[in-house]
C-alpha atoms as a PDB file:
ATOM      1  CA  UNK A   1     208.285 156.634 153.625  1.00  0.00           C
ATOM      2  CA  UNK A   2     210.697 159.571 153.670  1.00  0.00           C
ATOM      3  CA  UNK A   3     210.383 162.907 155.195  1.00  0.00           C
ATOM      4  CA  UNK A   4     209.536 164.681 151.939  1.00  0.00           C
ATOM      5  CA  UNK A   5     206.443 161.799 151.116  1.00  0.00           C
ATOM      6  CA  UNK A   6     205.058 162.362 154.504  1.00  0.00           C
ATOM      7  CA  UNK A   7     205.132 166.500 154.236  1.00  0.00           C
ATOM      8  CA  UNK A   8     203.296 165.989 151.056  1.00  0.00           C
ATOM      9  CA  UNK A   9     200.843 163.381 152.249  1.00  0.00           C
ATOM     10  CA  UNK A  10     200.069 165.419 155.294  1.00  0.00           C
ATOM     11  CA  UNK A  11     199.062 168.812 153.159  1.00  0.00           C
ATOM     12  CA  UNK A  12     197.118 166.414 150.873  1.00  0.00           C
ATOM     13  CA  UNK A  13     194.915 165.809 153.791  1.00  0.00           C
ATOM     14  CA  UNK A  14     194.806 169.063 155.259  1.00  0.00           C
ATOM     15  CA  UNK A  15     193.603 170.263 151.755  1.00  0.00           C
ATOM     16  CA  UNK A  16     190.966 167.706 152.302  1.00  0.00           C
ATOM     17  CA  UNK A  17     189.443 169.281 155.387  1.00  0.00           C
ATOM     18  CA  UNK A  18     189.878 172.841 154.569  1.00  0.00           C
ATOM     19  CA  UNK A  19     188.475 172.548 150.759  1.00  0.00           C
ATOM     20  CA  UNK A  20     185.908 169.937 151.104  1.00  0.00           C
ATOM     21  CA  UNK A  21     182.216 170.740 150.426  1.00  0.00           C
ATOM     22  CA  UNK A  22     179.502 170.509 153.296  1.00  0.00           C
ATOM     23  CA  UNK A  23     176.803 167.657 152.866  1.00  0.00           C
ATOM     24  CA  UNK A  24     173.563 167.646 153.540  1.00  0.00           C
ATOM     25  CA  UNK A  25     172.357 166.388 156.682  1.00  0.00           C
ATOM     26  CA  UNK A  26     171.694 162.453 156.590  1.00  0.00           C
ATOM     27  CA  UNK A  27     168.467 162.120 158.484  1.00  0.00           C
ATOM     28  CA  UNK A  28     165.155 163.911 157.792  1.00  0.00           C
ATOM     29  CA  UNK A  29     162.878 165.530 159.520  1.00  0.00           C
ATOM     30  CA  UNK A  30     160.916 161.730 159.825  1.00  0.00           C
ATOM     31  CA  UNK A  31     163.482 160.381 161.801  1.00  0.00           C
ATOM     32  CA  UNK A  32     164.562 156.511 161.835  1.00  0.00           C
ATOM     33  CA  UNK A  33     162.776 154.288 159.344  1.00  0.00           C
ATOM     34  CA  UNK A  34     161.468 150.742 160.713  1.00  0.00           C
ATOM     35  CA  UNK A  35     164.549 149.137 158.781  1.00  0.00           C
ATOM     36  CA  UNK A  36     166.611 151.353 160.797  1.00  0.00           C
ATOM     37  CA  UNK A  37     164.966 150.278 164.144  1.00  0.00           C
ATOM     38  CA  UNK A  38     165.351 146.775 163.110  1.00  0.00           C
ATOM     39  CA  UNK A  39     169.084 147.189 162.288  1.00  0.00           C
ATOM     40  CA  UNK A  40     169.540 148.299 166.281  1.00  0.00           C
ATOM     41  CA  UNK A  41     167.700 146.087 167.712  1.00  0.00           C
ATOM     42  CA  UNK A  42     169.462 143.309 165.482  1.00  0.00           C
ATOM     43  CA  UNK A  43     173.322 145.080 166.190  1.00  0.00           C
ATOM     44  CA  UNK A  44     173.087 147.004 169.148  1.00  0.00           C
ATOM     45  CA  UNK A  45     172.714 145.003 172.357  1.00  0.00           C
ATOM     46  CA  UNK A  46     172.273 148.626 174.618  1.00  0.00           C
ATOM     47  CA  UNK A  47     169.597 150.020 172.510  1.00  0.00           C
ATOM     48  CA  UNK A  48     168.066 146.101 172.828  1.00  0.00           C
ATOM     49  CA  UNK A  49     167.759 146.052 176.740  1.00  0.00           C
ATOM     50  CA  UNK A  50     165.963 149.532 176.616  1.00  0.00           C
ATOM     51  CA  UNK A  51     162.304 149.720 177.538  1.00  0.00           C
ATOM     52  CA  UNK A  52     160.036 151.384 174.877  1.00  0.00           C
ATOM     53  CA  UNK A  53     160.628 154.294 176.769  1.00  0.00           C
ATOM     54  CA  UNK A  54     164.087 154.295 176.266  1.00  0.00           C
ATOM     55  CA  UNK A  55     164.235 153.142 173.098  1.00  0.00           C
ATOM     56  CA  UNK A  56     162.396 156.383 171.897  1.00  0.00           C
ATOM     57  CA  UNK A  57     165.583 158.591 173.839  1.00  0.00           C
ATOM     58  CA  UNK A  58     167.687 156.496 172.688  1.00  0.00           C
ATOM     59  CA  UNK A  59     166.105 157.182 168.840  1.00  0.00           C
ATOM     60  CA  UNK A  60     165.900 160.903 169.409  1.00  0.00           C
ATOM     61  CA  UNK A  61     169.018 161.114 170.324  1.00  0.00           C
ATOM     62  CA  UNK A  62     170.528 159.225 167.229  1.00  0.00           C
ATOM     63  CA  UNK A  63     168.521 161.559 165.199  1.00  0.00           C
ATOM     64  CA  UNK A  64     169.802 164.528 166.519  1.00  0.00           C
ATOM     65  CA  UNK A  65     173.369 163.605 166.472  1.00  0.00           C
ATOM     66  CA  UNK A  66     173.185 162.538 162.447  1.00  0.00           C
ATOM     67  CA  UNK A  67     171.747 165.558 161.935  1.00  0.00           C
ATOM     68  CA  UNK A  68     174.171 167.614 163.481  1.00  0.00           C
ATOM     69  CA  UNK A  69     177.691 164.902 162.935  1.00  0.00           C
ATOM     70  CA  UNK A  70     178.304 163.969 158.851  1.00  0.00           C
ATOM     71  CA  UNK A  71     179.682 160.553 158.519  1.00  0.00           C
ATOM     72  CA  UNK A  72     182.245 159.945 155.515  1.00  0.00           C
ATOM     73  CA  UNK A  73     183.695 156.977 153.818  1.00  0.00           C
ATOM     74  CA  UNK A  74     187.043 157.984 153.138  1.00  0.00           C
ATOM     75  CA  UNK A  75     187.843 154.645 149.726  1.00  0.00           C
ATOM     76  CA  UNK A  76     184.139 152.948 150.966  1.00  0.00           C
ATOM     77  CA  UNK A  77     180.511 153.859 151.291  1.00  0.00           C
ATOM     78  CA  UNK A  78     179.195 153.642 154.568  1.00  0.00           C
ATOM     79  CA  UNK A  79     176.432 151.347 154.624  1.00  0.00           C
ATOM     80  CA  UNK A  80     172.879 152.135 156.973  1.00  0.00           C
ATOM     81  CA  UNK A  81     174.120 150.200 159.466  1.00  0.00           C
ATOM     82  CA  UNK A  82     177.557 152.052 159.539  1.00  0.00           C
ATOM     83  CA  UNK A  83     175.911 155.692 160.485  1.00  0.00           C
ATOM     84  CA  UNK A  84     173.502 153.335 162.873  1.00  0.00           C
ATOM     85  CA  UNK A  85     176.624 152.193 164.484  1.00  0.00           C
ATOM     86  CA  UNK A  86     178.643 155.137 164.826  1.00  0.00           C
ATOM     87  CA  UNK A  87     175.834 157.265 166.309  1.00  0.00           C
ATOM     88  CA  UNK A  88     175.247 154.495 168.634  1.00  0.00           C
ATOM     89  CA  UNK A  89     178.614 154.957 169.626  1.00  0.00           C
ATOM     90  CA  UNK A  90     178.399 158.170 170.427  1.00  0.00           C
ATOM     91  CA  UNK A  91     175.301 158.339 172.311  1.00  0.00           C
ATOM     92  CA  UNK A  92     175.810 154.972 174.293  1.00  0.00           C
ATOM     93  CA  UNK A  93     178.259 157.037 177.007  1.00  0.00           C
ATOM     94  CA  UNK A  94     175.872 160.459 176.943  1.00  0.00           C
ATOM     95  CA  UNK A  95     172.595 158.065 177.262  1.00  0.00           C
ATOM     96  CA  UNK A  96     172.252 159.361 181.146  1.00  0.00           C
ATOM     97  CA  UNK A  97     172.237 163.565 180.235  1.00  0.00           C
ATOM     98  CA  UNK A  98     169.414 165.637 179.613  1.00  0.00           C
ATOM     99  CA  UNK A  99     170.792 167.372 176.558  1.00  0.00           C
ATOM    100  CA  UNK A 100     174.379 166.457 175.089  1.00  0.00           C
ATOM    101  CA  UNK A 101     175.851 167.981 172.334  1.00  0.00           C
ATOM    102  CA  UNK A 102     179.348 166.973 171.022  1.00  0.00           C
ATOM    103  CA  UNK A 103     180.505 170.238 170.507  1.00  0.00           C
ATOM    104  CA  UNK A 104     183.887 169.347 169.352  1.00  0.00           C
ATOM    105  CA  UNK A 105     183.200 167.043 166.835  1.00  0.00           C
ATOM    106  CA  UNK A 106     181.749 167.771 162.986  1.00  0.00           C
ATOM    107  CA  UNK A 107     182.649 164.726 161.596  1.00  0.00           C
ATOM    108  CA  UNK A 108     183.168 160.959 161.247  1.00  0.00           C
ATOM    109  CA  UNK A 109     185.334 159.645 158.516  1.00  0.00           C
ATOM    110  CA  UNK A 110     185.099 155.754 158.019  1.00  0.00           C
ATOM    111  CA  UNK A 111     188.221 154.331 156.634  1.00  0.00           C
ATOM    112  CA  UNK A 112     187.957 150.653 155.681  1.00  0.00           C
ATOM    113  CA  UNK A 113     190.822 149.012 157.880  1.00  0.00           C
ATOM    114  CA  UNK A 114     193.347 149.744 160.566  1.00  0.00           C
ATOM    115  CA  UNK A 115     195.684 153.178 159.642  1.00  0.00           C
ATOM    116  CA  UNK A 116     198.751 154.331 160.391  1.00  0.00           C
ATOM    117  CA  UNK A 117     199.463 157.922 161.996  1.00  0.00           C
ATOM    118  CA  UNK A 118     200.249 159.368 158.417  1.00  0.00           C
ATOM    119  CA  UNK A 119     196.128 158.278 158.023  1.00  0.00           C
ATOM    120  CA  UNK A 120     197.202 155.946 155.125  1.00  0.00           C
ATOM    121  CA  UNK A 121     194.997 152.611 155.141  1.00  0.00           C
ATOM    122  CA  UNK A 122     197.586 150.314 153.123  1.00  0.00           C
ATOM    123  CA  UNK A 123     201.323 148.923 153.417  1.00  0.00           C
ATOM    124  CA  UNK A 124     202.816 148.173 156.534  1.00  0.00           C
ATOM    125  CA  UNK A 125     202.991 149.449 160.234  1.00  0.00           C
ATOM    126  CA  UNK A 126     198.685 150.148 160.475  1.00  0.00           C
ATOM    127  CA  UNK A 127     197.979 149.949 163.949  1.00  0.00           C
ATOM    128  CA  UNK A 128     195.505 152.588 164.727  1.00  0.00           C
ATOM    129  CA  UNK A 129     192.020 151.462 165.324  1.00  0.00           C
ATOM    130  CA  UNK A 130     190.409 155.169 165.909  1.00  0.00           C
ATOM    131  CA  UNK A 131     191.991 158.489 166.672  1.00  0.00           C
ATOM    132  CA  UNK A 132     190.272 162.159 167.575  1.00  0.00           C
ATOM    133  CA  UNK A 133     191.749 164.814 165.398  1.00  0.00           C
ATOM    134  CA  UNK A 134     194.150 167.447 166.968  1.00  0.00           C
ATOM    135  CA  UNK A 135     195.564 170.934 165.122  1.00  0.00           C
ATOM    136  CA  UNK A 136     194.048 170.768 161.925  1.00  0.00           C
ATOM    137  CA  UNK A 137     192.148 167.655 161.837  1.00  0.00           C
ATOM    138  CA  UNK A 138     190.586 169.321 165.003  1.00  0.00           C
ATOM    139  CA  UNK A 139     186.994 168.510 165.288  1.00  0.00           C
ATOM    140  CA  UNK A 140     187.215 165.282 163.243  1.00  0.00           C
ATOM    141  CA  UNK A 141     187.115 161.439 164.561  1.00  0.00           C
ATOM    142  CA  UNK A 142     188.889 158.524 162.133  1.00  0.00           C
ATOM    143  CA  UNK A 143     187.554 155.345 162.830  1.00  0.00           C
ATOM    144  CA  UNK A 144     188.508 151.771 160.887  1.00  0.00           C
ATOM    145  CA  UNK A 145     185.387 150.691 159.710  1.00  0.00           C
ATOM    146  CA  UNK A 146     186.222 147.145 160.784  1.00  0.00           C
ATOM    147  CA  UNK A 147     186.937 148.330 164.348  1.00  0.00           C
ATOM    148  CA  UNK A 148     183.171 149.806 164.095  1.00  0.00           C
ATOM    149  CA  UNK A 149     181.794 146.379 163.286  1.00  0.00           C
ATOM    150  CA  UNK A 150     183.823 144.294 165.556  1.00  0.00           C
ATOM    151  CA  UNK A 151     182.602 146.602 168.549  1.00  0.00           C
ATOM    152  CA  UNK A 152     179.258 145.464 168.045  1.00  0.00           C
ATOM    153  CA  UNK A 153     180.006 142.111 167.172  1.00  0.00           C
ATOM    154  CA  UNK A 154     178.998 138.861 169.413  1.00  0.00           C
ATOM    155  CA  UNK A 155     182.369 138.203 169.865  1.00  0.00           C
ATOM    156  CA  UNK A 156     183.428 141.875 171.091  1.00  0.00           C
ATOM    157  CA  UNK A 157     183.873 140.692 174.289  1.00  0.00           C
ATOM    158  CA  UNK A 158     184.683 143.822 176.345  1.00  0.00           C
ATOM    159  CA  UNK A 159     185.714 146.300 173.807  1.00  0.00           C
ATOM    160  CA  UNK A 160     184.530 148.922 171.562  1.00  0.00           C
ATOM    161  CA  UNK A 161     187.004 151.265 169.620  1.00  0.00           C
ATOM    162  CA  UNK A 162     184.045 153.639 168.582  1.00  0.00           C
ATOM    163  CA  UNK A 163     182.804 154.002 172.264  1.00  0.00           C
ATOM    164  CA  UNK A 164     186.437 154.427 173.093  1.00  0.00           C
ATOM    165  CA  UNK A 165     187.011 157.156 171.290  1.00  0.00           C
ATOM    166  CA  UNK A 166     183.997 159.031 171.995  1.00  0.00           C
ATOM    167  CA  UNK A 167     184.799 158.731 175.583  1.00  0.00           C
ATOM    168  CA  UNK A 168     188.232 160.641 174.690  1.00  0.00           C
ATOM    169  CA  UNK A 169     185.878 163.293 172.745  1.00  0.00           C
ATOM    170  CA  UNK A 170     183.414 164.067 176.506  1.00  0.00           C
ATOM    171  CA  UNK A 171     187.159 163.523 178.533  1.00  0.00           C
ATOM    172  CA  UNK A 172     187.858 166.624 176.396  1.00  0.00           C
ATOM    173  CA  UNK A 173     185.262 168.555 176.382  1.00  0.00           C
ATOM    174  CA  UNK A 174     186.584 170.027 180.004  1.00  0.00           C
ATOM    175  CA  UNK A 175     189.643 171.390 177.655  1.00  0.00           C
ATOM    176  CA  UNK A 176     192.201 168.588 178.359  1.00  0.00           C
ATOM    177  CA  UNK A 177     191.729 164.759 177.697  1.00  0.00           C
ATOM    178  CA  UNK A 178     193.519 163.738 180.748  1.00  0.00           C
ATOM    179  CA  UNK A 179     191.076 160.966 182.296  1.00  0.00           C
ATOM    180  CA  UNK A 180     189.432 163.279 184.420  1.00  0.00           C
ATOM    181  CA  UNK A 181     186.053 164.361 183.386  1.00  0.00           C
ATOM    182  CA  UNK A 182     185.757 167.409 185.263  1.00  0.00           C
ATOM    183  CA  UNK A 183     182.887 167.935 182.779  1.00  0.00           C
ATOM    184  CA  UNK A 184     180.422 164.908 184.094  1.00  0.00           C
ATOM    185  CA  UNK A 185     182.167 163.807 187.056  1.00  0.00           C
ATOM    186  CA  UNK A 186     181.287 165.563 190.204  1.00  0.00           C
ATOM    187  CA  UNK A 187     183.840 167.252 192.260  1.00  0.00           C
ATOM    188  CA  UNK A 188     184.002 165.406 195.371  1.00  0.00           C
ATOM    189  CA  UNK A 189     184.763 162.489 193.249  1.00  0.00           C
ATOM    190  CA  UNK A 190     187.973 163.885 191.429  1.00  0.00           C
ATOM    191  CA  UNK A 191     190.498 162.839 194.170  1.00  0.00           C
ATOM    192  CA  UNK A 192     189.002 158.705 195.330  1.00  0.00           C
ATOM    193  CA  UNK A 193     189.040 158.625 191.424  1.00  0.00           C
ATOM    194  CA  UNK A 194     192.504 159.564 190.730  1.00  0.00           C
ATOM    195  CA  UNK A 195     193.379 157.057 193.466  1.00  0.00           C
ATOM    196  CA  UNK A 196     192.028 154.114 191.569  1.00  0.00           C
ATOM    197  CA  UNK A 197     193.094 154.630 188.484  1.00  0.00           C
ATOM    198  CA  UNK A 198     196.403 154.808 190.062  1.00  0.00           C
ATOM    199  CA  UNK A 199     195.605 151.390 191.940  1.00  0.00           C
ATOM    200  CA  UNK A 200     194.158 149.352 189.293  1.00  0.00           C
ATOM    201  CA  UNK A 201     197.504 150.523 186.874  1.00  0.00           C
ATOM    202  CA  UNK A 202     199.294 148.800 189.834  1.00  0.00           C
ATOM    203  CA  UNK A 203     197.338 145.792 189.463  1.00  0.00           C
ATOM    204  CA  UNK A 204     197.457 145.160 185.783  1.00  0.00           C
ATOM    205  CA  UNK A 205     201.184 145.763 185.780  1.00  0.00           C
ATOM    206  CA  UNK A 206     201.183 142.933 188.211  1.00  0.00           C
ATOM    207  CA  UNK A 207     198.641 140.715 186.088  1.00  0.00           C
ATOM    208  CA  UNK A 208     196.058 140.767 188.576  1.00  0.00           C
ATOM    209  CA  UNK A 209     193.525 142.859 186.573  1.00  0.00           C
ATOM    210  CA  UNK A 210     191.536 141.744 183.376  1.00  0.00           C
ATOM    211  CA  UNK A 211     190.998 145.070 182.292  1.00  0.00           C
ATOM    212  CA  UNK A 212     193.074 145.423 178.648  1.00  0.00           C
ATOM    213  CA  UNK A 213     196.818 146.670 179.556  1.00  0.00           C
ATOM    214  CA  UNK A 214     196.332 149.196 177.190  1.00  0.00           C
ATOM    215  CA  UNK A 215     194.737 151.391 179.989  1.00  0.00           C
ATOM    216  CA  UNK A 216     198.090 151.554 181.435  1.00  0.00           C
ATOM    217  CA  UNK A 217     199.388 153.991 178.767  1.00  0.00           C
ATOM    218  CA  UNK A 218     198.051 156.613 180.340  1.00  0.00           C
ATOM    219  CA  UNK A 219     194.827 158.134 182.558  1.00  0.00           C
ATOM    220  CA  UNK A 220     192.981 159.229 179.475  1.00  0.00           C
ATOM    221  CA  UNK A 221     193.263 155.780 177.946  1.00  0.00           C
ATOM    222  CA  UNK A 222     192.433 154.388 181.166  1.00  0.00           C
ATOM    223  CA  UNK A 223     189.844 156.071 181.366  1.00  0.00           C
ATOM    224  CA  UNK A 224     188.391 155.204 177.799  1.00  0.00           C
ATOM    225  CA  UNK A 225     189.356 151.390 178.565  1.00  0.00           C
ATOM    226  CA  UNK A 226     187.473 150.788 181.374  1.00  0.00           C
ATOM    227  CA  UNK A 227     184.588 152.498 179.959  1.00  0.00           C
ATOM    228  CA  UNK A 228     184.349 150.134 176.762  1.00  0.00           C
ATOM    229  CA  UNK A 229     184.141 147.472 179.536  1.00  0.00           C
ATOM    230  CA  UNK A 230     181.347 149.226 181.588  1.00  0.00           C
ATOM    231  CA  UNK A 231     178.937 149.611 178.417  1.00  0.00           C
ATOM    232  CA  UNK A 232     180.431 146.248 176.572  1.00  0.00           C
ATOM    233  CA  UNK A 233     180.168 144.016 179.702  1.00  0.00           C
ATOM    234  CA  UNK A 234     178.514 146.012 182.305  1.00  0.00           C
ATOM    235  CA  UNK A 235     177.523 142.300 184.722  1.00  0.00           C
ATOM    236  CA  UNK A 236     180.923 141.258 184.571  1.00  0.00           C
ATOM    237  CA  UNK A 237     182.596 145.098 185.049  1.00  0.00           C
ATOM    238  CA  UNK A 238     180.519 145.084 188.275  1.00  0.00           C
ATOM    239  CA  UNK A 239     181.326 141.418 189.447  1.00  0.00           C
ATOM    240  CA  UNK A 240     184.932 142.149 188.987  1.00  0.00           C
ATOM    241  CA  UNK A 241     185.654 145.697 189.812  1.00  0.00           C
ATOM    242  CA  UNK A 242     182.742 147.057 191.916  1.00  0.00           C
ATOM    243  CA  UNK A 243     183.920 150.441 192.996  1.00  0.00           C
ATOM    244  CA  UNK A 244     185.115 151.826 189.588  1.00  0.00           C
ATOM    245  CA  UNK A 245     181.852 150.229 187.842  1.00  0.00           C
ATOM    246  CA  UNK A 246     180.357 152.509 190.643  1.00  0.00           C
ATOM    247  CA  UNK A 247     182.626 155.736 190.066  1.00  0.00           C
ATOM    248  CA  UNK A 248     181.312 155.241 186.195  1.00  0.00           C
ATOM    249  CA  UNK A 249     177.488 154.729 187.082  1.00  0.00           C
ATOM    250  CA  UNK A 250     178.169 157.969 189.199  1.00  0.00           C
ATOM    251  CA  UNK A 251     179.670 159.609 186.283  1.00  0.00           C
ATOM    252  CA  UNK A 252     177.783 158.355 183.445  1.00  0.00           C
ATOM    253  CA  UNK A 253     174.710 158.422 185.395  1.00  0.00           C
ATOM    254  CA  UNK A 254     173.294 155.078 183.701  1.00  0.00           C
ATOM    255  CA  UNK A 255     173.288 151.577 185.678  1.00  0.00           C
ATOM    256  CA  UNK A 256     173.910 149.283 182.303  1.00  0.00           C
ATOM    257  CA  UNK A 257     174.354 146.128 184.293  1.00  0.00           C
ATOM    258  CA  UNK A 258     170.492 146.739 185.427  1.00  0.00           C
ATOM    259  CA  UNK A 259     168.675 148.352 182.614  1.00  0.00           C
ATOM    260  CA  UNK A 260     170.489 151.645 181.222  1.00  0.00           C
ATOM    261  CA  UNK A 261     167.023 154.091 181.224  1.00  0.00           C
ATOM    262  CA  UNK A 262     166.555 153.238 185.076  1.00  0.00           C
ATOM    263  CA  UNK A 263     169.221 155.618 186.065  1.00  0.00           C
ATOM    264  CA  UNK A 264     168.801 157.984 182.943  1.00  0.00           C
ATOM    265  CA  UNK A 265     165.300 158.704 184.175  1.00  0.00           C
ATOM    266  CA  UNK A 266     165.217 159.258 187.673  1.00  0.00           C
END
């Protein structure tokens, strides 16, 4: 695509943004319908491991966050399970808090594949899974509607683009997404965790880590990496990588290898 193509495809979406109407808010006042509770406990394995207790939280807190985030197909229609999914995402890492608001995000647009940094979802070079808006697209997350399903799919494994990418969203919410949530961490623990993010880059550089070499990219990917694997595969996080499954219990404050309301509650 030329210079001139990408300009004009770049304004198109900005026009998007700025001109687009506001819609309603997707969940009434009655909350989550039994279909809705069966679609959880069907697709999401955290919300299945929670204690009744816990699984009203965890329901309040979905509520609250489709009534405050709209989700948007952008070429599909979300499905039920799609806004299900995505609010899981988002309040999987903020499970542990009191009160959480993502105040830097208003939307969720749901494009049907992988895109490309232009945001087009066809033709060549699409490698981008999920992405948190910056400059104008500022208080927006695009995530690939496959990448949505796959993260709560059997086969998942250890990862979870929509988790990911929330994680960026509370890594920001200090004012810089740098891998350091000053926000949630507490002090004392800035420095020791510095120091092992630096340590376990070392290791995967050398192969001796399983965590996905993507975390090497930077700290704020790191960070969002080995998070995916704390909530994705909390028993095997711990087993393989005890201190930083610690640092993220500590920071999270949730114990997902154990039950995830045991911490959250105390």
């Amino acid at each position: 695509m030329t210079p001139y193509y990408i300009l004009i495809a770049a304004f198109v979406v900005a026009l998007y943004f700025i001109f687009r109407k506001p819609k309603p808010k997707q969940i009434t006042a009655e909350g989550l319908t039994e279909p809705d509770r069966q679609l959880l406990l069907t697709h999401v394995a955290y919300y299945q491991k929670l204690d009744a207790g816990g699984r009203r939280k965890f329901e309040a807190l979905l509520n609250d966050f489709l009534s405050d985030v709209h989700i948007e197909g952008v070429g599909i229609t979300p499905a039920p399970l799609d806004r299900l999914l995505v609010a899981s995402s988002a309040i999987i890492p903020v499970f542990g808090f009191e009160h959480w608001k993502y105040q830097n995000l208003g939307s969720v647009l749901l494009y049907p594949d992988t895109f490309n940094k232009d945001f087009q979802f066809e033709g060549g070079e699409r490698n981008i899974l999920g992405m948190v808006g910056t400059g104008y697209m500022n208080g927006q997350m695009i995530l690939s509607l496959s990448a949505l399903r796959e993260g709560f799919s059997v086969s998942a494994g250890k990862e979870n683009t929509a988790i990911h990418e929330f994680v960026h969203l509370l890594d920001k919410s200090d004012g810089a997404t740098d891998g350091i949530p000053e926000n949630l961490m507490p002090h004392q623990y800035i420095i020791p965790w510095v120091k092992m993010i630096h340590q376990e880059i070392s290791r995967i550089e050398r192969g001796k880590s399983d965590i996905n070499p993507y975390a090497i990219t930077n700290e704020a990917e790191f960070l969002a990496v080995v998070s995916e694997y704390f909530f994705e595969n909390p028993e095997q996080f711990k087993d393989k990588h005890p201190e930083l499954y610690q640092m993220l219990a500590d920071t999270f404050l949730q114990d997902p290898a154990h039950n995830p309301f045991l911490k959250a509650s105390q």
